[in-house]
C-alpha atoms as a PDB file:
ATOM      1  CA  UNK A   1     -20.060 -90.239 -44.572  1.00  0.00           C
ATOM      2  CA  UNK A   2     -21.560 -92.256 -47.215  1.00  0.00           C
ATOM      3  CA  UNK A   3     -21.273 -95.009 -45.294  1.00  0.00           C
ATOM      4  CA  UNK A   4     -22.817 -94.091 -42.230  1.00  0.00           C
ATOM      5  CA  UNK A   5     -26.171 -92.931 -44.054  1.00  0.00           C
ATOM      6  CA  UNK A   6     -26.919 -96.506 -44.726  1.00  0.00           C
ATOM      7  CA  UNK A   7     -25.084 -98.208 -41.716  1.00  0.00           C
ATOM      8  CA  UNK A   8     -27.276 -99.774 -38.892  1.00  0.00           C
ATOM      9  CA  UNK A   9     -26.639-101.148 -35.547  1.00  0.00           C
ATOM     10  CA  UNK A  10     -25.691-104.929 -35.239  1.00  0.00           C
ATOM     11  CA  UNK A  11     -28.853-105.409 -32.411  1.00  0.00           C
ATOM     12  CA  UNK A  12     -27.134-109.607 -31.922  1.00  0.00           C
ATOM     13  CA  UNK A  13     -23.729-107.773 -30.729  1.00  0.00           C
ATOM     14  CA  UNK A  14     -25.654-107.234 -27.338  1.00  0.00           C
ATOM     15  CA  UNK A  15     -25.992-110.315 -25.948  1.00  0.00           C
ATOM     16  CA  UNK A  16     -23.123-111.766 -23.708  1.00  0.00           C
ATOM     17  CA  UNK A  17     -24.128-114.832 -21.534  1.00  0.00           C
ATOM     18  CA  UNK A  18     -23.984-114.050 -17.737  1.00  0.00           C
ATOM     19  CA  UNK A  19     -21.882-117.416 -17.499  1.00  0.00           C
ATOM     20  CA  UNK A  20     -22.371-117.677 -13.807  1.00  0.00           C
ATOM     21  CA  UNK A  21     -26.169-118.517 -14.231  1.00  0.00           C
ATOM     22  CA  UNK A  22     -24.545-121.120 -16.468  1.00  0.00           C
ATOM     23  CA  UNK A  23     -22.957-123.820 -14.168  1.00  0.00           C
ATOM     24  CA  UNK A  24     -24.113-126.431 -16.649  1.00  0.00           C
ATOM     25  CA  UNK A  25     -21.354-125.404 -19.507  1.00  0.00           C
ATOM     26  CA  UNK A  26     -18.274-127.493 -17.753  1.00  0.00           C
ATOM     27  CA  UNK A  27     -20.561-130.499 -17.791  1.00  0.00           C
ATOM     28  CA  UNK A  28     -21.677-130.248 -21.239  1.00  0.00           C
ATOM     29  CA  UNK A  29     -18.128-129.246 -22.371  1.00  0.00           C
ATOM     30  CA  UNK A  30     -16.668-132.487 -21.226  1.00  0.00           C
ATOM     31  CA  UNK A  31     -20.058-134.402 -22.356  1.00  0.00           C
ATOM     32  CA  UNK A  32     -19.106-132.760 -25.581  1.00  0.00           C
ATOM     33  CA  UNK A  33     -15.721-133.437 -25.636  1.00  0.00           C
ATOM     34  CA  UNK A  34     -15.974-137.642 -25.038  1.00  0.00           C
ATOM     35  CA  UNK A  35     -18.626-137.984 -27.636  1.00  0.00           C
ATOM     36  CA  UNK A  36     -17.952-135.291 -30.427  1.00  0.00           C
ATOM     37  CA  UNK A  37     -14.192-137.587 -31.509  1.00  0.00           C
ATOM     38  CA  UNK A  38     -16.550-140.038 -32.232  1.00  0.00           C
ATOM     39  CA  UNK A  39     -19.356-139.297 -33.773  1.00  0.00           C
ATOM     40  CA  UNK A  40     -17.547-136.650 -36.279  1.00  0.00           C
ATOM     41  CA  UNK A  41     -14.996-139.587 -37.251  1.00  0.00           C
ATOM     42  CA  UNK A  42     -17.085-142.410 -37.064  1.00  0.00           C
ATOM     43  CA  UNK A  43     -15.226-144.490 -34.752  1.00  0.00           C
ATOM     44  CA  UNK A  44     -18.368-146.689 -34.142  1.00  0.00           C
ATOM     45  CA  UNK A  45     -20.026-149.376 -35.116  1.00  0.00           C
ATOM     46  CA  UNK A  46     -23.501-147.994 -33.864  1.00  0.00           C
ATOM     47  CA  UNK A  47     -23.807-144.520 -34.785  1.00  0.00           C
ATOM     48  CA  UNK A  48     -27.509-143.932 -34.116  1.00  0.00           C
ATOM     49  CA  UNK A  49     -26.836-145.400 -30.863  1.00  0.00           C
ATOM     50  CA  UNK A  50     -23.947-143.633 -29.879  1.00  0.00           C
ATOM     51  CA  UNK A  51     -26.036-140.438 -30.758  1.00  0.00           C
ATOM     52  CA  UNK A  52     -28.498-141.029 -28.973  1.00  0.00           C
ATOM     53  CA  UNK A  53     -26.805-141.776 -26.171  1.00  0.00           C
ATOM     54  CA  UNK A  54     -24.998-138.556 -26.368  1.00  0.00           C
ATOM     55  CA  UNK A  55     -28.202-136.804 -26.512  1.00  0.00           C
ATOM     56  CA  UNK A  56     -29.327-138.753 -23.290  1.00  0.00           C
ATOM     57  CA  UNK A  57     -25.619-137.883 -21.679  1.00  0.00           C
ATOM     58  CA  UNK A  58     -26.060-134.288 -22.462  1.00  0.00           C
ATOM     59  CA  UNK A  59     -29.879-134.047 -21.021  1.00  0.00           C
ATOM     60  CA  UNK A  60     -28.272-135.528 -17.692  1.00  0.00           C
ATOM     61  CA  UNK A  61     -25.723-133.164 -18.171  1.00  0.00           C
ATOM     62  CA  UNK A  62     -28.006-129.958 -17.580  1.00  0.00           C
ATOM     63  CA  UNK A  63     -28.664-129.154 -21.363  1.00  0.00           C
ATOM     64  CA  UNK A  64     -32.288-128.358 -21.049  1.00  0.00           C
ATOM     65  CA  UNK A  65     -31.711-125.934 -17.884  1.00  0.00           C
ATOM     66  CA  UNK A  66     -28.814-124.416 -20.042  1.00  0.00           C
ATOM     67  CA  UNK A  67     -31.178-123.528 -22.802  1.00  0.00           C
ATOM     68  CA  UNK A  68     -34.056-122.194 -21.014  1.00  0.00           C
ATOM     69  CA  UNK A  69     -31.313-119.995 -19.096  1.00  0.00           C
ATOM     70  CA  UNK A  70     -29.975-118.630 -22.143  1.00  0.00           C
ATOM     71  CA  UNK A  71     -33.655-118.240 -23.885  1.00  0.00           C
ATOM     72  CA  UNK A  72     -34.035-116.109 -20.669  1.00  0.00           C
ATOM     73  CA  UNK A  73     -31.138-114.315 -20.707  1.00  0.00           C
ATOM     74  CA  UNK A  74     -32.022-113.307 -24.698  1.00  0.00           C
ATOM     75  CA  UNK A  75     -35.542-112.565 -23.641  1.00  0.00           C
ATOM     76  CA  UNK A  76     -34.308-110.130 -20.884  1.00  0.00           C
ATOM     77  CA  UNK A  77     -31.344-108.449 -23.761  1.00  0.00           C
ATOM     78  CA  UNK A  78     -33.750-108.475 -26.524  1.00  0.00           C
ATOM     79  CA  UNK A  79     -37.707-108.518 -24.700  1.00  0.00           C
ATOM     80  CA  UNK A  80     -39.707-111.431 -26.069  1.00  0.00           C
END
Protein backbone atom coordinates (compact mmCIF):
# COMPACT_ATOMS: atom_id res chain seq x y z
CA UNK A 1 0.00 0.00 0.00
CA UNK A 2 2.67 2.32 0.90
CA UNK A 3 4.24 1.66 -2.01
CA UNK A 4 1.75 2.19 -4.48
CA UNK A 5 0.92 5.85 -3.12
CA UNK A 6 4.19 6.98 -4.48
CA UNK A 7 4.65 4.46 -7.44
CA UNK A 8 4.30 5.84 -11.08
CA UNK A 9 4.09 4.35 -14.43
CA UNK A 10 7.42 3.58 -16.33
CA UNK A 11 5.94 5.82 -19.65
CA UNK A 12 9.69 4.29 -21.74
CA UNK A 13 8.21 0.58 -21.09
CA UNK A 14 5.83 1.41 -24.11
CA UNK A 15 7.80 1.52 -26.87
CA UNK A 16 8.60 -1.78 -28.83
CA UNK A 17 10.08 -1.26 -32.39
CA UNK A 18 7.69 -2.54 -35.17
CA UNK A 19 10.91 -4.41 -36.55
CA UNK A 20 9.36 -5.00 -39.90
CA UNK A 21 9.55 -1.19 -40.80
CA UNK A 22 13.15 -1.94 -39.84
CA UNK A 23 14.75 -3.96 -42.75
CA UNK A 24 17.93 -1.98 -42.20
CA UNK A 25 18.87 -3.85 -38.67
CA UNK A 26 20.48 -7.17 -40.49
CA UNK A 27 22.67 -4.79 -42.44
CA UNK A 28 23.81 -2.75 -39.67
CA UNK A 29 24.14 -5.87 -37.43
CA UNK A 30 26.71 -7.40 -39.66
CA UNK A 31 28.24 -3.72 -40.41
CA UNK A 32 28.47 -3.80 -36.67
CA UNK A 33 29.73 -6.97 -36.20
CA UNK A 34 33.07 -6.65 -38.83
CA UNK A 35 34.03 -3.34 -37.40
CA UNK A 36 33.10 -3.35 -33.58
CA UNK A 37 36.31 -6.49 -32.96
CA UNK A 38 38.32 -3.88 -34.08
CA UNK A 39 37.83 -0.80 -33.04
CA UNK A 40 37.03 -1.96 -29.23
CA UNK A 41 40.51 -3.94 -29.29
CA UNK A 42 42.48 -1.83 -31.30
CA UNK A 43 43.59 -4.14 -33.85
CA UNK A 44 44.61 -1.18 -36.15
CA UNK A 45 47.07 0.85 -37.02
CA UNK A 46 44.63 3.72 -38.17
CA UNK A 47 41.97 4.07 -35.75
CA UNK A 48 40.44 7.38 -36.85
CA UNK A 49 40.36 5.88 -40.16
CA UNK A 50 38.94 2.73 -39.48
CA UNK A 51 36.16 4.79 -37.63
CA UNK A 52 35.38 6.66 -39.97
CA UNK A 53 35.08 4.28 -42.32
CA UNK A 54 32.72 2.41 -40.17
CA UNK A 55 30.65 5.41 -39.90
CA UNK A 56 30.65 5.67 -43.82
CA UNK A 57 29.88 1.61 -43.93
CA UNK A 58 27.03 2.04 -41.60
CA UNK A 59 25.42 5.26 -43.55
CA UNK A 60 25.50 2.85 -46.72
CA UNK A 61 24.16 0.41 -44.58
CA UNK A 62 20.67 2.23 -44.01
CA UNK A 63 21.56 3.90 -40.58
CA UNK A 64 20.03 7.22 -41.26
CA UNK A 65 16.59 5.61 -42.61
CA UNK A 66 16.82 3.37 -39.40
CA UNK A 67 16.85 6.37 -37.17
CA UNK A 68 14.32 8.52 -38.66
CA UNK A 69 12.06 5.22 -38.58
CA UNK A 70 12.52 4.73 -35.05
CA UNK A 71 12.27 8.73 -34.21
CA UNK A 72 8.88 8.03 -35.95
CA UNK A 73 7.90 5.17 -34.39
CA UNK A 74 8.67 7.10 -30.73
CA UNK A 75 6.86 10.12 -32.04
CA UNK A 76 3.73 7.99 -32.89
CA UNK A 77 4.15 5.89 -28.98
CA UNK A 78 4.97 8.99 -27.21
CA UNK A 79 3.41 12.24 -29.65
CA UNK A 80 6.18 14.73 -30.37
Amino acid sequence: AEYDEIAIEYPYGQFVPNKDNLPQLENLSAVANQYMPQIAFGKTDDPEGLVAEFRQALKDAGYEDAIAEVEKQLAETYGE
